[in-house]
Protein backbone atom coordinates (compact mmCIF):
# COMPACT_ATOMS: atom_id res chain seq x y z
CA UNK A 1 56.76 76.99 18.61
CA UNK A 2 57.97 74.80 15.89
CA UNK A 3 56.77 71.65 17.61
CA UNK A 4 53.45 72.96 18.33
CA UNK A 5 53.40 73.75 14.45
CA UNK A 6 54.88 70.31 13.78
CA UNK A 7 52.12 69.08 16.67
CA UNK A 8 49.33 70.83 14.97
CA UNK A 9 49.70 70.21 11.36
CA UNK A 10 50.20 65.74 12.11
CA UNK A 11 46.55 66.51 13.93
CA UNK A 12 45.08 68.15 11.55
CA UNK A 13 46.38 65.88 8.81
CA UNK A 14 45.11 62.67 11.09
CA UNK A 15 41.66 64.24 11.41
CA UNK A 16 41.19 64.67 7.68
CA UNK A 17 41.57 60.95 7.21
CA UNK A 18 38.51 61.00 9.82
CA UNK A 19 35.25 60.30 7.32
CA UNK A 20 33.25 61.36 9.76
CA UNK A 21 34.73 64.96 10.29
CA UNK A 22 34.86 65.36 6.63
CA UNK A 23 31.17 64.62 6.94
CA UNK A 24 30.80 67.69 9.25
CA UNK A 25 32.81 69.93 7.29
CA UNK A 26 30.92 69.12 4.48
CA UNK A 27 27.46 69.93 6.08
CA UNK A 28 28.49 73.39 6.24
CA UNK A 29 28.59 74.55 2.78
CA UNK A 30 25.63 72.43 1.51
CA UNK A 31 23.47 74.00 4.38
CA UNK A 32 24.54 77.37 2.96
CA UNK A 33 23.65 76.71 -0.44
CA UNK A 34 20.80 75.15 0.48
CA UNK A 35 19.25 77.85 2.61
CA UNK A 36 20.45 81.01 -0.01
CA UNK A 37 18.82 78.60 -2.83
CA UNK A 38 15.62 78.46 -0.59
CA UNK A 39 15.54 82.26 0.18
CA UNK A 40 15.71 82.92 -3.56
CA UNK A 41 12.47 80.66 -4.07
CA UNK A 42 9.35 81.71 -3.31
CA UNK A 43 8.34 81.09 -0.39
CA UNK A 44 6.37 82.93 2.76
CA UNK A 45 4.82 81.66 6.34
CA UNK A 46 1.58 82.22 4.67
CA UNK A 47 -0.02 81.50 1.49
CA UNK A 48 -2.68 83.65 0.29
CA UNK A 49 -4.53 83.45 -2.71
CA UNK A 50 -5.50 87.30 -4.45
CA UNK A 51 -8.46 87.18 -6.75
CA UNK A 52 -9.88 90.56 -8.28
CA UNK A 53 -14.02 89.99 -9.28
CA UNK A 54 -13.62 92.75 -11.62
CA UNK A 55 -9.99 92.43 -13.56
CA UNK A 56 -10.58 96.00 -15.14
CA UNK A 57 -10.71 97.74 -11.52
CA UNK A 58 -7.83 99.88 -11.57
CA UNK A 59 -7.71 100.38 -8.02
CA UNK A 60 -7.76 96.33 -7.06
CA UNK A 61 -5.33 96.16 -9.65
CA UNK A 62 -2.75 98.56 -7.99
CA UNK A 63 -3.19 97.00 -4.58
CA UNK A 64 -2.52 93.36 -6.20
CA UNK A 65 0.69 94.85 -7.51
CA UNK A 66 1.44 96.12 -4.55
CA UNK A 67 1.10 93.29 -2.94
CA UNK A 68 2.93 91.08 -5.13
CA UNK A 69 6.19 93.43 -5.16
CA UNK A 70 6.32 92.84 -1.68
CA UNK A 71 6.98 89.52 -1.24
CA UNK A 72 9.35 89.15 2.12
CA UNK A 73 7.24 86.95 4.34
CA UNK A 74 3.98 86.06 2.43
CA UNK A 75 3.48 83.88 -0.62
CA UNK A 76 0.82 85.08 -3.00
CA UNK A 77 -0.99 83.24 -5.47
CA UNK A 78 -3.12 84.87 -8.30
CA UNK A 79 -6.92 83.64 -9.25
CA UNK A 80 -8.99 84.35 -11.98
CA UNK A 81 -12.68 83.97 -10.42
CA UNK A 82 -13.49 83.90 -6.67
CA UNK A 83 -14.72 80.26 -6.60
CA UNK A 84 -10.99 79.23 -7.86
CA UNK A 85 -9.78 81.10 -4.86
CA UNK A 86 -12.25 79.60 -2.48
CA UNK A 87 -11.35 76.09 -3.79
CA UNK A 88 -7.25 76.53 -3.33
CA UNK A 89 -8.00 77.37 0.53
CA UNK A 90 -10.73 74.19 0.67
CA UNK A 91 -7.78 71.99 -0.74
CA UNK A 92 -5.07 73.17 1.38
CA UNK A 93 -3.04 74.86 -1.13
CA UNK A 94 -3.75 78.64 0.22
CA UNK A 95 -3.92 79.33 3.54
CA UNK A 96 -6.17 82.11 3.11
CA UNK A 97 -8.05 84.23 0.12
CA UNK A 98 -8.16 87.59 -0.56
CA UNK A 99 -11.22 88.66 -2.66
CA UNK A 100 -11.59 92.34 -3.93
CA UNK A 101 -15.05 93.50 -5.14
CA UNK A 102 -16.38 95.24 -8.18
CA UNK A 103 -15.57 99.29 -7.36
CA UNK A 104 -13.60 98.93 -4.88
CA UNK A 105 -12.74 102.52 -4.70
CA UNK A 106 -16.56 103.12 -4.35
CA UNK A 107 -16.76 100.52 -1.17
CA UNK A 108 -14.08 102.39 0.32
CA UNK A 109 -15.74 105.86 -0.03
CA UNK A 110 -18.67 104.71 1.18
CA UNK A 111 -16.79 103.07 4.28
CA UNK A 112 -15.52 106.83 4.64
CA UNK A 113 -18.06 108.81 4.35
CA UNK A 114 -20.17 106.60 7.45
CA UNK A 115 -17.22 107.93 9.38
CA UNK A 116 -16.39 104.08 10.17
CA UNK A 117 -13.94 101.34 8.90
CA UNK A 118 -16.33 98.77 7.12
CA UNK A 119 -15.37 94.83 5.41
CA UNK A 120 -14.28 96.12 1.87
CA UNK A 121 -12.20 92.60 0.97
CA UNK A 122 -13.38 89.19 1.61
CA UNK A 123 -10.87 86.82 3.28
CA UNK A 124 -11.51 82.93 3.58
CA UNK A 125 -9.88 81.30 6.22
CA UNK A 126 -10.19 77.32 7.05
CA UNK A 127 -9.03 78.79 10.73
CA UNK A 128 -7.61 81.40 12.50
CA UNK A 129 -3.61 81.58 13.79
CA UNK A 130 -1.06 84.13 14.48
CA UNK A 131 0.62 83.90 10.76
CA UNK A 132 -3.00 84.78 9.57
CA UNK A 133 -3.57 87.89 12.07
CA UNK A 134 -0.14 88.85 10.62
CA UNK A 135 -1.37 88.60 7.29
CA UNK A 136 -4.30 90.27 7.33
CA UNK A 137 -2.45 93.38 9.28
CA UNK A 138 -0.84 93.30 5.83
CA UNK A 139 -4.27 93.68 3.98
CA UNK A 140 -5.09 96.71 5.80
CA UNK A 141 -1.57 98.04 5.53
CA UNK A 142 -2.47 98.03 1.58
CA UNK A 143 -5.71 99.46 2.01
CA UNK A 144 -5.40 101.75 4.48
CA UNK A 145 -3.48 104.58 2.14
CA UNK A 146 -6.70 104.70 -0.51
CA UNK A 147 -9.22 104.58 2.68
CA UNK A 148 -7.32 107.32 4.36
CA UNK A 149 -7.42 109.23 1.18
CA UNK A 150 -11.33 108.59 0.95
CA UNK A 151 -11.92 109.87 4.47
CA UNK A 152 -10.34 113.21 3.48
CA UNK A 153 -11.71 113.96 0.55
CA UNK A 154 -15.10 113.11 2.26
CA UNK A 155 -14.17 115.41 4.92
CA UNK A 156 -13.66 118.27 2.66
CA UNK A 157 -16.25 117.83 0.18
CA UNK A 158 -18.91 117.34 2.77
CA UNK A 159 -17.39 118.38 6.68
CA UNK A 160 -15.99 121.42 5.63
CA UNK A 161 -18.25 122.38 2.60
CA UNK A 162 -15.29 123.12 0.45
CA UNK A 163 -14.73 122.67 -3.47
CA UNK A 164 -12.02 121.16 -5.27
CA UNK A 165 -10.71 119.32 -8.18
CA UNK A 166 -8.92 115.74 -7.79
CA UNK A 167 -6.05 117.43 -8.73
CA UNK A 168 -5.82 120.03 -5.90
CA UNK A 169 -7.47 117.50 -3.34
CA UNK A 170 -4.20 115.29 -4.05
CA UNK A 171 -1.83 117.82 -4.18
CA UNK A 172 -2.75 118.68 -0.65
CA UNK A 173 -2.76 115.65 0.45
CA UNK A 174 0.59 114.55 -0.62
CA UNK A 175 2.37 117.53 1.10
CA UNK A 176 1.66 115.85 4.21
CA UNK A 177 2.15 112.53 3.13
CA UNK A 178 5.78 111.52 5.28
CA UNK A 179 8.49 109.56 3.35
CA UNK A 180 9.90 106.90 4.26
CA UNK A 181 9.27 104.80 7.55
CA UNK A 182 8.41 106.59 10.63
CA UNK A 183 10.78 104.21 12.85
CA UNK A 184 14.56 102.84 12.11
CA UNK A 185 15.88 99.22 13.87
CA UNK A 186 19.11 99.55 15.09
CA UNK A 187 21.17 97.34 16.90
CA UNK A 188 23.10 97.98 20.52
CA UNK A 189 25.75 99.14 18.10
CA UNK A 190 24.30 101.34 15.65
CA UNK A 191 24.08 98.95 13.04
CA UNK A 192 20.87 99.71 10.76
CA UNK A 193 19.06 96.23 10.67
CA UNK A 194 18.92 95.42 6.99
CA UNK A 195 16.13 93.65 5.34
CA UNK A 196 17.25 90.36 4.62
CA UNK A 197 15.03 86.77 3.44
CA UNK A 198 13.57 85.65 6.53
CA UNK A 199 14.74 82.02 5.85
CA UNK A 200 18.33 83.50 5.94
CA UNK A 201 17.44 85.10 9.97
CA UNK A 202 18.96 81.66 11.70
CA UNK A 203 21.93 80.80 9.74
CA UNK A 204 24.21 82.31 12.24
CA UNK A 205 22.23 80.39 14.80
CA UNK A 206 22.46 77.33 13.00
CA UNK A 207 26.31 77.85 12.10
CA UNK A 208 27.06 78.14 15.75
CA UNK A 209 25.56 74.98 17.16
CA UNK A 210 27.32 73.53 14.50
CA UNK A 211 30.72 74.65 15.83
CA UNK A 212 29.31 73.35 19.21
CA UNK A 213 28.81 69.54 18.03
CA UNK A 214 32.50 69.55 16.14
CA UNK A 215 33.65 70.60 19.59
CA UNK A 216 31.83 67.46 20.63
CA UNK A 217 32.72 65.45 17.70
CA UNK A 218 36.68 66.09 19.07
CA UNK A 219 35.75 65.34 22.90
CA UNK A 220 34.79 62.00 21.46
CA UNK A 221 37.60 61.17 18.91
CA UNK A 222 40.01 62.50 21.80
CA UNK A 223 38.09 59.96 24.56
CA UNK A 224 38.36 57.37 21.94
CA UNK A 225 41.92 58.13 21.46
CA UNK A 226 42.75 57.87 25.21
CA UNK A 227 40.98 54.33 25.98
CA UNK A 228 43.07 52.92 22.82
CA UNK A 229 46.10 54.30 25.29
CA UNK A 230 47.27 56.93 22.51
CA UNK A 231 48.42 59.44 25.23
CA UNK A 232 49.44 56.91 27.79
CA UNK A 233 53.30 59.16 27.25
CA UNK A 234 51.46 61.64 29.17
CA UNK A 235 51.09 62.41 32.40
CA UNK A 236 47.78 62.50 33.83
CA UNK A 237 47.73 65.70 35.67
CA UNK A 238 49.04 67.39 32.36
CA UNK A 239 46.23 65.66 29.79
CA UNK A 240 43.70 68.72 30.20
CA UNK A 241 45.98 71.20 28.96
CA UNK A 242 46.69 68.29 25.84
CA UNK A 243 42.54 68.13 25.35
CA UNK A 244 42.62 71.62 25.23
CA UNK A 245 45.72 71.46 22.37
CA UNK A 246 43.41 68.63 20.99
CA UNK A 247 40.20 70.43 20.82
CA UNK A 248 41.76 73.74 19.70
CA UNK A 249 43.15 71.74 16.60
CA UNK A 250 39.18 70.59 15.17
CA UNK A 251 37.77 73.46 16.76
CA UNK A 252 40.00 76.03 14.61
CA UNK A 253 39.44 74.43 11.36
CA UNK A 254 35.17 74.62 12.49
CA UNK A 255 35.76 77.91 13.31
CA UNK A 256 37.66 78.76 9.74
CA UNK A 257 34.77 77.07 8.12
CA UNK A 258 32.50 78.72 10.34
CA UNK A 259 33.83 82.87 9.39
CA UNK A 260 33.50 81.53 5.56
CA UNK A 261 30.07 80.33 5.88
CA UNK A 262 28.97 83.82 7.23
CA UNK A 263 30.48 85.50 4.51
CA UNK A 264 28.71 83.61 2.05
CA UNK A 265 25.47 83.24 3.23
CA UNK A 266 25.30 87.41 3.56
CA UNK A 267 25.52 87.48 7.26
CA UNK A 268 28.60 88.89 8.03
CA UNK A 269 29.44 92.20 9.04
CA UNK A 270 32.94 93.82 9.61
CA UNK A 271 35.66 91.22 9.22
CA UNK A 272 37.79 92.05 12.60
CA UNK A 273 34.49 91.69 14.52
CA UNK A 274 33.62 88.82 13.15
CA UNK A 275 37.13 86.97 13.71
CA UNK A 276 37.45 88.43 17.25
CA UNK A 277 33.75 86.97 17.65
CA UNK A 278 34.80 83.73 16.62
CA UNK A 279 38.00 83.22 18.17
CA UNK A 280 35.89 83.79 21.15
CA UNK A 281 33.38 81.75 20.38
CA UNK A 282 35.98 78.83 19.79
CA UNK A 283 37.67 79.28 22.93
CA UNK A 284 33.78 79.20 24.85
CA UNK A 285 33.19 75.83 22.86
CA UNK A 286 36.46 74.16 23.60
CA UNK A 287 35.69 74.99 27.69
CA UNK A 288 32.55 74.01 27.18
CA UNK A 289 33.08 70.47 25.90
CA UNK A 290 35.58 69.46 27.64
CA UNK A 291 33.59 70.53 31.07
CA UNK A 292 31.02 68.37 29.41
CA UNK A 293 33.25 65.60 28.89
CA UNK A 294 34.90 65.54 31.98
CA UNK A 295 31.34 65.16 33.71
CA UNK A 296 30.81 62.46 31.52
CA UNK A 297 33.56 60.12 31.86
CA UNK A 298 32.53 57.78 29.42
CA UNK A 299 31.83 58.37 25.23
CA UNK A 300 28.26 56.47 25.34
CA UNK A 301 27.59 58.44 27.79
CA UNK A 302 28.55 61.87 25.94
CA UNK A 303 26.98 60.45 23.15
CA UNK A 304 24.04 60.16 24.81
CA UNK A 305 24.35 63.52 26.00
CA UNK A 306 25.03 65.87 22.80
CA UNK A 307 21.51 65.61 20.88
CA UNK A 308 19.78 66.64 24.54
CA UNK A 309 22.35 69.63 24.75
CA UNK A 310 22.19 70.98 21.18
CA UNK A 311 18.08 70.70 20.63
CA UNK A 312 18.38 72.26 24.42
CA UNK A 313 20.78 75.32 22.84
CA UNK A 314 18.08 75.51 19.73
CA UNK A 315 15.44 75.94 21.77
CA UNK A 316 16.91 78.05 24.16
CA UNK A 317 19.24 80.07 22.38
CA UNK A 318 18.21 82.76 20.50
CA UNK A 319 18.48 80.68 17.03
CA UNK A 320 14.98 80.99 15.67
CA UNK A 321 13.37 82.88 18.63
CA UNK A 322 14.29 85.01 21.50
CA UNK A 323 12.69 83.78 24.93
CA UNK A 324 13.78 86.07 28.00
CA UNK A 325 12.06 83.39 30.49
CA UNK A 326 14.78 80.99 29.35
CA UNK A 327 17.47 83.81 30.37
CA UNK A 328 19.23 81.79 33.35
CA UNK A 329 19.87 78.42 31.28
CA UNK A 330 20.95 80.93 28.18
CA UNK A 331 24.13 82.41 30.61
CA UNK A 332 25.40 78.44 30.69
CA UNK A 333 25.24 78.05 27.02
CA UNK A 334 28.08 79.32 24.71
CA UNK A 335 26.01 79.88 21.25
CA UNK A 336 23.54 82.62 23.27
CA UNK A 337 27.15 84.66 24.13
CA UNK A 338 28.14 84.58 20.15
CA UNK A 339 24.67 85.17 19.25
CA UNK A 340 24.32 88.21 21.24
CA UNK A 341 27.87 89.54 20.76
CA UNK A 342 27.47 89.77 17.21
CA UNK A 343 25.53 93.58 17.99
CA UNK A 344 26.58 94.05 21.59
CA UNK A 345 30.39 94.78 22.93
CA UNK A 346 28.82 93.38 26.17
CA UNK A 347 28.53 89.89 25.42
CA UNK A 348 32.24 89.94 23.72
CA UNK A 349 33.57 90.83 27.23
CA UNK A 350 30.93 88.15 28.58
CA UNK A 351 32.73 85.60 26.47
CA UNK A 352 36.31 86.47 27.52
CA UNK A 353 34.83 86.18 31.32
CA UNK A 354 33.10 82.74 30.33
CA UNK A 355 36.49 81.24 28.85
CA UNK A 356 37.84 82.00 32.05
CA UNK A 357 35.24 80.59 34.49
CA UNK A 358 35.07 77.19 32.18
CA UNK A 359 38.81 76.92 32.53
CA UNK A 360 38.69 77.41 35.50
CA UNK A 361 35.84 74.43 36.73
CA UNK A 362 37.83 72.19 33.94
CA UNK A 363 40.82 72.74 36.15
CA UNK A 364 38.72 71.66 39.48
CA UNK A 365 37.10 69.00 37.70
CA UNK A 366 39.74 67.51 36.15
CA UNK A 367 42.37 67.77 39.62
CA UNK A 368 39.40 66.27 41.70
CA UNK A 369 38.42 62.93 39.13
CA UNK A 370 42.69 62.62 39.29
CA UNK A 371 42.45 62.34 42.82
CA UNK A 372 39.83 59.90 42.86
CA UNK A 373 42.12 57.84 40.18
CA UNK A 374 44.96 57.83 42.65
């Protein structure tokens, strides 16, 4: 045990002289910082400009307010006249405008009382997409309280005949107003899902094909270290298990770097999940480069290799999106295991079976290129 501590500490020390690993290293905390500084900026998938025609309606006003309380995935910017709001979406610095008319809360009753939902806002749009459906599902989310209101009060004043106050009318009405959201997310855990910047949703994605190319980083500084004949002491058949020794050594300082990054960046969750994740995570790396290295051969040729396999893991892991057709290449990729694991007790047991199966084909691979050597 001492030598292995003796072993590990003159690695660690000789990688540290490496500029380029304190390159990676140093990517990690400046893409933290740089994402939590963006998530406290305002930003949103959609810009939308909000004009009011008449600034003393006090119901437009509310729903502006509303609006601009809430901003999680939309950006909003506030006009003066309509033809300011109009000329932000012409340049292409709103994606879309909101306009709100004069009485408002008389558009909307009479929208309720023809017993059908009727334009009440003008939106300008250069074109439709999917971030603009999404948007304007927002709109009517903020409208739909005050025209539900409208339709019944209609239906009470004129349906059913019946006289009341505004006070009484809204005292009714808020008894059966629900609290709160209808629906909780939950995780295969139990874990509430918390409402979080969506610019900080792929920093655990990002953080683990990170780990994945300093596991490559150390299949090519160990590669480079055997053609310069630094192992040549050791024997052939027993080099694997030293790769392993050598890629456990970079991979458990990534991995280090890796748990502090999540606890900084506000994604972590309880600390002897995380480590257990991670140490599993490692050990599905370290299998997984060297299998990739071993089918190599060569470094140009593993060079070659690793921006293909990590923009292959971006797009197919669930990093930024979650694609179930891609579900047979995911099972071959270590960062979809991690991903997953961090809510499910499944994929943790996944990732002990993976560790095992890699070992296992490095074994194969590596006995069968020895006997072609020989």
């Amino acid at each position: 045990m001492r030598r292995i501590a003796v072993w590990f500490c003159l690695l660690n020390k000789r990688l540290f002289k490496k500029w380029s690993f304190l390159m990676i290293l140093c990517a990690v905390p400046l893409l933290v910082a740089g994402m939590r500084l963006a998530a406290r900026q305002e930003s949103g998938i959609v810009t939308v400009a909000l004009c009011r025609t008449d600034p003393s309606d006090e119901l437009a006003a509310k729903i502006v307010d509303g609006l601009l309380q809430d901003r999680n995935v939309l950006r909003y910017v506030v006009c003066e006249t309509p033809e300011e709001a109009r000329a932000l979406v012409e340049r292409f610095q709103a994606d879309a405008a909101w306009i709100f008319p004069e009485n408002l809360a008389v558009r909307l009753g009479e929208s309720a009382a023809r017993k059908r939902v009727k334009p009440v806002v003008t939106v300008v749009e250069r074109e439709d997409s999917v971030p603009l459906a999404f948007s304007r599902e927002i709109l009517t989310s903020a409208l739909y309280p005050f025209f539900s209101y409208a339709v019944y009060e209609d239906y009470v004043r004129d349906d059913l005949g019946l006289w009341a106050d505004e006070e009484e009318l809204s005292e009714a009405y808020e008894r059966t107003h629900a609290e709160g959201s209808l629906f909780q997310i939950v995780y295969f855990d139990g874990r509430a899902v918390e409402k979080e910047s969506y610019l900080l949703a792929p920093v655990r994605g990002i953080l683990a094909l990170w780990l994945v190319l300093c596991g490559f980083a150390a299949s090519l500084y160990y590669m480079q270290d055997e053609q310069r004949g630094t192992f040549s002491w050791m024997p052939i058949k027993h080099r694997l298990w030293l790769a392993f020794g050598f890629h456990g050594v970079v991979l458990t300082d990534a991995a280090a770097a890796l748990l502090i990054a999540c606890k900084l960046s506000g994604v972590f969750t309880v600390w002897y999940k995380e480590v257990m994740n991670g140490v599993l995570f490692t050990g599905c790396v370290l299998v997984f480069c060297n299998l990739v290295r071993l089918l190599c051969g060569t470094p140009e040729r593993l060079g070659s290799c690793i921006p293909i396999l990590l923009m292959g893991m971006a797009a197919v892991c669930p990093v930024f999106i979650s694609v179930n057709r891609f579900q047979p290449l995911q099972y071959l990729l270590p960062p979809f295991y991690y991903l997953k694991a961090t809510h499910s007790t499944y994929h943790v047991y996944l990732m002990a079976a993976y560790i095992l199966v890699g070992a296992g084909l490095c074994v194969l691979v590596s006995g069968w290129k020895n006997a072609l050597h020989k």
